[in-house]
C-alpha atoms as a PDB file:
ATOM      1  CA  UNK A   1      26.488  -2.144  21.883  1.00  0.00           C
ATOM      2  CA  UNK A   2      24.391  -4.590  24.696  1.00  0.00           C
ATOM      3  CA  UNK A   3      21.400  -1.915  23.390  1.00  0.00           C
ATOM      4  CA  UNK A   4      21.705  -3.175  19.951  1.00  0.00           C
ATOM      5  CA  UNK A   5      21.959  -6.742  20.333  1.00  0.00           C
ATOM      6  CA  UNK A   6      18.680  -6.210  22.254  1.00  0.00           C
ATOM      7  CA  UNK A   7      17.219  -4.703  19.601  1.00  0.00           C
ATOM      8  CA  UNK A   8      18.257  -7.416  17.279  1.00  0.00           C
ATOM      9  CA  UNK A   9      17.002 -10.564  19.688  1.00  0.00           C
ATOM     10  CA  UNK A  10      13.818 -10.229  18.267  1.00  0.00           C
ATOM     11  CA  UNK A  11      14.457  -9.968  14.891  1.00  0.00           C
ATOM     12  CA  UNK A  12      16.981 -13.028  14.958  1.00  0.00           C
ATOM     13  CA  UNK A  13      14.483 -15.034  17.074  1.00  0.00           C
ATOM     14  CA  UNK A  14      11.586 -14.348  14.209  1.00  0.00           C
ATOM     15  CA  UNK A  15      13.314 -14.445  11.023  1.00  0.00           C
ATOM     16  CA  UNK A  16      16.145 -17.134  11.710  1.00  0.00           C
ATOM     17  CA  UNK A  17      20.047 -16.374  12.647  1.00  0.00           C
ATOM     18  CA  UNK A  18      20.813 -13.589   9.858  1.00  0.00           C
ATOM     19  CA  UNK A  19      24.640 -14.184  10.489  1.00  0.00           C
ATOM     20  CA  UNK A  20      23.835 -18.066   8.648  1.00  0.00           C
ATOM     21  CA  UNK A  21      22.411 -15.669   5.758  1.00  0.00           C
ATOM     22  CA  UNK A  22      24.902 -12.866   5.371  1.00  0.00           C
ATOM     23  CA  UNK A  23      27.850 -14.356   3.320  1.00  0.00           C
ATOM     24  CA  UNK A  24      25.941 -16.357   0.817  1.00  0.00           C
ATOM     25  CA  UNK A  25      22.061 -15.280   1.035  1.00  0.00           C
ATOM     26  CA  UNK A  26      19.058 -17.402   1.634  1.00  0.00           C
ATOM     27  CA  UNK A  27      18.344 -20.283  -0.548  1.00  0.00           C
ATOM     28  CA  UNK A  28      15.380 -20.213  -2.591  1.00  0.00           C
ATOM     29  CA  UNK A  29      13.846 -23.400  -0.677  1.00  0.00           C
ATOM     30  CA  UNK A  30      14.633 -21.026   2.987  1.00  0.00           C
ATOM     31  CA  UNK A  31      13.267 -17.584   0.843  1.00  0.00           C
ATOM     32  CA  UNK A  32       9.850 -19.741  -0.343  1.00  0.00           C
ATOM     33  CA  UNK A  33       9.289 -21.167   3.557  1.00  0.00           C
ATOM     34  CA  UNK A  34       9.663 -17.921   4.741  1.00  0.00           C
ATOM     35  CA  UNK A  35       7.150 -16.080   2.157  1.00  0.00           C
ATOM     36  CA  UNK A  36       4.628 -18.515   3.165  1.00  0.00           C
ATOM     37  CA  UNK A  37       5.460 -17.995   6.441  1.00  0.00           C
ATOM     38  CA  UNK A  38       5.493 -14.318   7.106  1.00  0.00           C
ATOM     39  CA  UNK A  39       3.442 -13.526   3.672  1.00  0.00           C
ATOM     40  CA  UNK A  40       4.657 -10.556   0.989  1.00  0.00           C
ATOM     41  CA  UNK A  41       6.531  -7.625   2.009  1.00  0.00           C
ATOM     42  CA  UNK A  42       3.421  -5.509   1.433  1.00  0.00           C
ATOM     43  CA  UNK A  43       0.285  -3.789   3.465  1.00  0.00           C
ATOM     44  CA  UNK A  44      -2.521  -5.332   1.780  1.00  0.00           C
ATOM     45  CA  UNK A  45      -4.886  -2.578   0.116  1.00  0.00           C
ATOM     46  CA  UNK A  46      -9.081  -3.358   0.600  1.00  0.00           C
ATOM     47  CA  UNK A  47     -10.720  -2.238  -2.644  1.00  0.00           C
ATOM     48  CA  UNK A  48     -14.401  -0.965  -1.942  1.00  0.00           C
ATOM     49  CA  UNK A  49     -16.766  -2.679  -3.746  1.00  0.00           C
ATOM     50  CA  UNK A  50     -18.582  -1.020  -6.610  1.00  0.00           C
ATOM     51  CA  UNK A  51     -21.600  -0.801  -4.945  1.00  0.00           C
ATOM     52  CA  UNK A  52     -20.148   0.803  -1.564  1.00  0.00           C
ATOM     53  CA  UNK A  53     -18.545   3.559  -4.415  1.00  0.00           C
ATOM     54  CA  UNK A  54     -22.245   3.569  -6.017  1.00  0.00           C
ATOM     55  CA  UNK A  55     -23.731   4.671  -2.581  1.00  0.00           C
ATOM     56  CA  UNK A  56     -21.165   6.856  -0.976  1.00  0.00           C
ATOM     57  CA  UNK A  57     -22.380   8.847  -4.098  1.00  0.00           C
ATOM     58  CA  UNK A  58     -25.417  10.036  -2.004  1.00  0.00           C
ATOM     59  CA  UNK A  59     -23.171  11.107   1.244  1.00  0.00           C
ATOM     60  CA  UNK A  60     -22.398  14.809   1.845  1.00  0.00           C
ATOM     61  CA  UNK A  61     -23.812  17.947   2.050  1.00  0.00           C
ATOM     62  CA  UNK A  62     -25.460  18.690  -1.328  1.00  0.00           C
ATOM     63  CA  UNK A  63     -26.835  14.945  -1.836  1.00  0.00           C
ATOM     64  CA  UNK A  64     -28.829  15.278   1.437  1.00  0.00           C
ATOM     65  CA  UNK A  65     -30.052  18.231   0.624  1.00  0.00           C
ATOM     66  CA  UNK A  66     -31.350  17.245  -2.990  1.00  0.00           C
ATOM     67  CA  UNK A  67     -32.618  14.022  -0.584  1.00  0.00           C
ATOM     68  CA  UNK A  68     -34.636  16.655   2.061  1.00  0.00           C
ATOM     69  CA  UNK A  69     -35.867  18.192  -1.229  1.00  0.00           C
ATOM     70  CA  UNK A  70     -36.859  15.387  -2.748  1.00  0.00           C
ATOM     71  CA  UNK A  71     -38.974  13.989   0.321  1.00  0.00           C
ATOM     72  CA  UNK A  72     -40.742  17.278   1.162  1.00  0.00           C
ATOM     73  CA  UNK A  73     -41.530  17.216  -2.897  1.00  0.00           C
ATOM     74  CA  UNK A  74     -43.614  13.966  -2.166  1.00  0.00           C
ATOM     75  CA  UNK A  75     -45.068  15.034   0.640  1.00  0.00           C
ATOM     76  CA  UNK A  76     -46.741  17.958  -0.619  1.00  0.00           C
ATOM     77  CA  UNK A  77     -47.437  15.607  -3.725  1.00  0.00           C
ATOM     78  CA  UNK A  78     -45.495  17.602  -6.274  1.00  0.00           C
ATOM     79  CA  UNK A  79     -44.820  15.023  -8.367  1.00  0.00           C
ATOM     80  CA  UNK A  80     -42.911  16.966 -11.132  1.00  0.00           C
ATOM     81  CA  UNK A  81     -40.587  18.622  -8.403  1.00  0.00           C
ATOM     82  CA  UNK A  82     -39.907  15.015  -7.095  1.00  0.00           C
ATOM     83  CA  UNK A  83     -39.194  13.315 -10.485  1.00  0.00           C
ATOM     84  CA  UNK A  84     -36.438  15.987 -11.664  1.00  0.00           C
ATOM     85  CA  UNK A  85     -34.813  16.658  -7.832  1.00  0.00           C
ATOM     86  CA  UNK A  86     -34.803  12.087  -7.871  1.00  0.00           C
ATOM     87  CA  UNK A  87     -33.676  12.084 -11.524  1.00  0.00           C
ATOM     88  CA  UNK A  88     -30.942  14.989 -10.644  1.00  0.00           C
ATOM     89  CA  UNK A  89     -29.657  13.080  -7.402  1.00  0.00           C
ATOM     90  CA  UNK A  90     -29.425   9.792  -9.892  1.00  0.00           C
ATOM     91  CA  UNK A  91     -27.530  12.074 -12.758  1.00  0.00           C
ATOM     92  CA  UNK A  92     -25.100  13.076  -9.954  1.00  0.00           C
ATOM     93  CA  UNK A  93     -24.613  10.045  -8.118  1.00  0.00           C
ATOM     94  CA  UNK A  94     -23.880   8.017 -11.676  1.00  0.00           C
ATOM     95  CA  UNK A  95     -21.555  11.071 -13.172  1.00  0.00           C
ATOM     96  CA  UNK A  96     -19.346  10.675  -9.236  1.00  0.00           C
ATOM     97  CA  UNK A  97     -19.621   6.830  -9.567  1.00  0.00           C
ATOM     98  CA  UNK A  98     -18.010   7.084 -13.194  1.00  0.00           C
ATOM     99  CA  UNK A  99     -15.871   9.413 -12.567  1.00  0.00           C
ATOM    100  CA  UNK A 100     -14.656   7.847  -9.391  1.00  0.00           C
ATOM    101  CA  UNK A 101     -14.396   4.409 -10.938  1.00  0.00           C
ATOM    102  CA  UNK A 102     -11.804   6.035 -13.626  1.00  0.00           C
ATOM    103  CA  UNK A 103      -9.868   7.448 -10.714  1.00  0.00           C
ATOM    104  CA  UNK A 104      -9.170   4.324  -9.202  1.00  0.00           C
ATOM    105  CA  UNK A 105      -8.501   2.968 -12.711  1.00  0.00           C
ATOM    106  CA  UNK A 106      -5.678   4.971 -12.803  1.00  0.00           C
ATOM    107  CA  UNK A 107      -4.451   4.397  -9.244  1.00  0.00           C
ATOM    108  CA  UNK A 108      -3.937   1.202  -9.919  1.00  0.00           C
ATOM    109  CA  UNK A 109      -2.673   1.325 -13.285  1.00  0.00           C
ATOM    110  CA  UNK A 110      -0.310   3.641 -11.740  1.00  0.00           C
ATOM    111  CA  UNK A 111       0.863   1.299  -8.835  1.00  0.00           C
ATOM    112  CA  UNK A 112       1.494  -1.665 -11.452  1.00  0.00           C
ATOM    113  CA  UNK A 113       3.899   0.492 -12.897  1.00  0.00           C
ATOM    114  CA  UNK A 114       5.685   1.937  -9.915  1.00  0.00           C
ATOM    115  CA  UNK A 115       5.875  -1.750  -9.155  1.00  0.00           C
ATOM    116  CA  UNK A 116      10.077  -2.332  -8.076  1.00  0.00           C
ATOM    117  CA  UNK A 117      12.844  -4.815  -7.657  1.00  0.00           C
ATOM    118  CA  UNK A 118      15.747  -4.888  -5.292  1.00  0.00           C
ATOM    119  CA  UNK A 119      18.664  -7.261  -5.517  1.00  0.00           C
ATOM    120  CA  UNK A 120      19.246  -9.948  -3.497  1.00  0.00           C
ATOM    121  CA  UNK A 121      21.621 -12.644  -3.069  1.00  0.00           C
ATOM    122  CA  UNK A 122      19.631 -16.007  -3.281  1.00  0.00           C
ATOM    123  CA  UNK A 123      21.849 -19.404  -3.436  1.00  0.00           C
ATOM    124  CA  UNK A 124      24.792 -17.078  -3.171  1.00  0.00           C
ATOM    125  CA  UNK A 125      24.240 -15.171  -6.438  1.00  0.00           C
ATOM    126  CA  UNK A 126      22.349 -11.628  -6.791  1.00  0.00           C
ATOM    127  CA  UNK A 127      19.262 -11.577  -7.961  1.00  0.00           C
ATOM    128  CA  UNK A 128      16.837  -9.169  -8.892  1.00  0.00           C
ATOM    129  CA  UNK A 129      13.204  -9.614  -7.159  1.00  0.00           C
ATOM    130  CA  UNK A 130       9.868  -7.829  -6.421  1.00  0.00           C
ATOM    131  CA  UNK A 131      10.278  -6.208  -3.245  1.00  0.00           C
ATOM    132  CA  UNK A 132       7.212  -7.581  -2.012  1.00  0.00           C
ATOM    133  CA  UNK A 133       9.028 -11.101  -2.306  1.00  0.00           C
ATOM    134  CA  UNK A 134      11.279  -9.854  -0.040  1.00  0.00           C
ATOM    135  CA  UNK A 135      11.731 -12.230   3.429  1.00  0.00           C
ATOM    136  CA  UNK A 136      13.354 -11.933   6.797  1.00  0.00           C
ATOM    137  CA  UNK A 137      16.923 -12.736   6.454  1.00  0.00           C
ATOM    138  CA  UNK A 138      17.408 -11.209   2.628  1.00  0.00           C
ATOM    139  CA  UNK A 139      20.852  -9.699   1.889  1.00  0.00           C
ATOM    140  CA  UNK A 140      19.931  -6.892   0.112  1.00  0.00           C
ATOM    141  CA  UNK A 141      21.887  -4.940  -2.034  1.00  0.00           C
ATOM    142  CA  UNK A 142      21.219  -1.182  -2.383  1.00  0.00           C
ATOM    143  CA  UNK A 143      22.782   1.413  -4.584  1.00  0.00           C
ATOM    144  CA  UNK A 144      22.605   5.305  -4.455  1.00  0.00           C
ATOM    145  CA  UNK A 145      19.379   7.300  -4.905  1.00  0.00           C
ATOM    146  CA  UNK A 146      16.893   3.796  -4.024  1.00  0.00           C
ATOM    147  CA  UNK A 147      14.536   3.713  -1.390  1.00  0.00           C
ATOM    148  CA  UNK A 148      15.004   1.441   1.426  1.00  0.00           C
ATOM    149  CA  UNK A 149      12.664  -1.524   0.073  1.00  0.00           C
ATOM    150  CA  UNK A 150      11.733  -2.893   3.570  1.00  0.00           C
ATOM    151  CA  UNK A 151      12.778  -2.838   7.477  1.00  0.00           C
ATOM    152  CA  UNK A 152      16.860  -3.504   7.202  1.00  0.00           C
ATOM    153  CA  UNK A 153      20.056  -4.202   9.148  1.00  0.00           C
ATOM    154  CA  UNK A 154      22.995  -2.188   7.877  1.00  0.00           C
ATOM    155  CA  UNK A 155      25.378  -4.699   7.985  1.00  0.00           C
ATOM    156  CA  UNK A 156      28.534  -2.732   6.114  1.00  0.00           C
ATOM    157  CA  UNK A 157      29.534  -0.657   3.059  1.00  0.00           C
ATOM    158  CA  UNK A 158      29.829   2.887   2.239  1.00  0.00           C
ATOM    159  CA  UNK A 159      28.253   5.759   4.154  1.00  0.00           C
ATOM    160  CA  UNK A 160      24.942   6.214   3.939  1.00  0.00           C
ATOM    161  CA  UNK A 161      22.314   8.596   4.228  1.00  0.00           C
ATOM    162  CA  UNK A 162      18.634   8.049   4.367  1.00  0.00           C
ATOM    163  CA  UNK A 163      16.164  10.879   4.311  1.00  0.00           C
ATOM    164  CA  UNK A 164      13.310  10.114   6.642  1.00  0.00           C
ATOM    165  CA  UNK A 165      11.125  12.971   5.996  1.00  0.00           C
ATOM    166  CA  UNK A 166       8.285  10.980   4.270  1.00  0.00           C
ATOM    167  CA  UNK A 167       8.643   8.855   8.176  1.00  0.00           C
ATOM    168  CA  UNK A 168       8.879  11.459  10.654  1.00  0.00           C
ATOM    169  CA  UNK A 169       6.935  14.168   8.917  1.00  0.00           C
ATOM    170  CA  UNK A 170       9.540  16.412   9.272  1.00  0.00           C
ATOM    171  CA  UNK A 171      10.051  19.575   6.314  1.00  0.00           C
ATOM    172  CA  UNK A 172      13.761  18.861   6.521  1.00  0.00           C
ATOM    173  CA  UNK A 173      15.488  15.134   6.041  1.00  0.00           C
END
């Protein structure tokens, strides 16, 4: 038991004494301070910028070689060579930009939706919320079959069972 209180000092010295929170929640006034404070409940994603997708076009094996091609085409001075090998690495590069640019399209189109909420009790009352609103100190209350929104403290009610697979990397939960 002194092993878990351990583990707990930190958390209780970073978010705030959780036992003040359990019975009623955090206020809205505490859960805003300590959004700004701590930021979303989220890994923030960099987007490349189109023009960083627009050149990694021309990286790999068959754009270098069209590239090799293309130089030794100019420097024997076969022009004709060198205009169809440029305008062929300039097809492909556009067709992989386009095509890439719909892929991530549809990422993110797809993470909007898969977008989730969690109760919580705020001011003493649940309350559904984006799960990257979620703060140190939340109650949250889960129900069977959803995912464990953020890092928790099991502090009572049925049994549970969380499958750590997607974690550990192990085949079997």
């Amino acid at each position: 038991m002194a092993e878990s209180a351990e583990l707990l000092n930190p958390l209780l010295s970073e978010s705030g004494d959780l036992r003040d929170s359990l019975p009623r929640g955090l206020s809205s006034v505490e859960a805003a301070a300590k959004l700004a404070r701590f930021g979303r409940n989220e890994v923030p994603v960099e987007t490349p910028s189109r023009l960083s997708v627009f050149l990694r076009q021309f990286s790999g094996t068959m754009p270098a070689m069209l590239m090799l091609a293309c130089v030794l085409s100019a420097a024997v001075k076969d022009w004709e060579d060198f205009g169809i090998i440029a305008a062929m690495l300039l097809l492909n590069a556009t067709i992989g930009f386009y095509e890439e640019s719909k892929a991530m399209a549809a990422l993110d189109a797809l993470q909007a939706k898969l977008r989730c909420e969690v109760s919580v009790l705020r001011d003493g009352q649940p309350v559904s919320v984006d799960v990257a609103e979620l703060v140190p100190g939340d109650v949250v209350a889960l129900r069977g079959g959803q995912a464990v929104p953020a890092d928790a403290l099991w502090i009572g009610g049925d049994v549970i069972k969380l499958d750590t697979a997607a974690l550990t990397g192990e085949p079997i939960p």
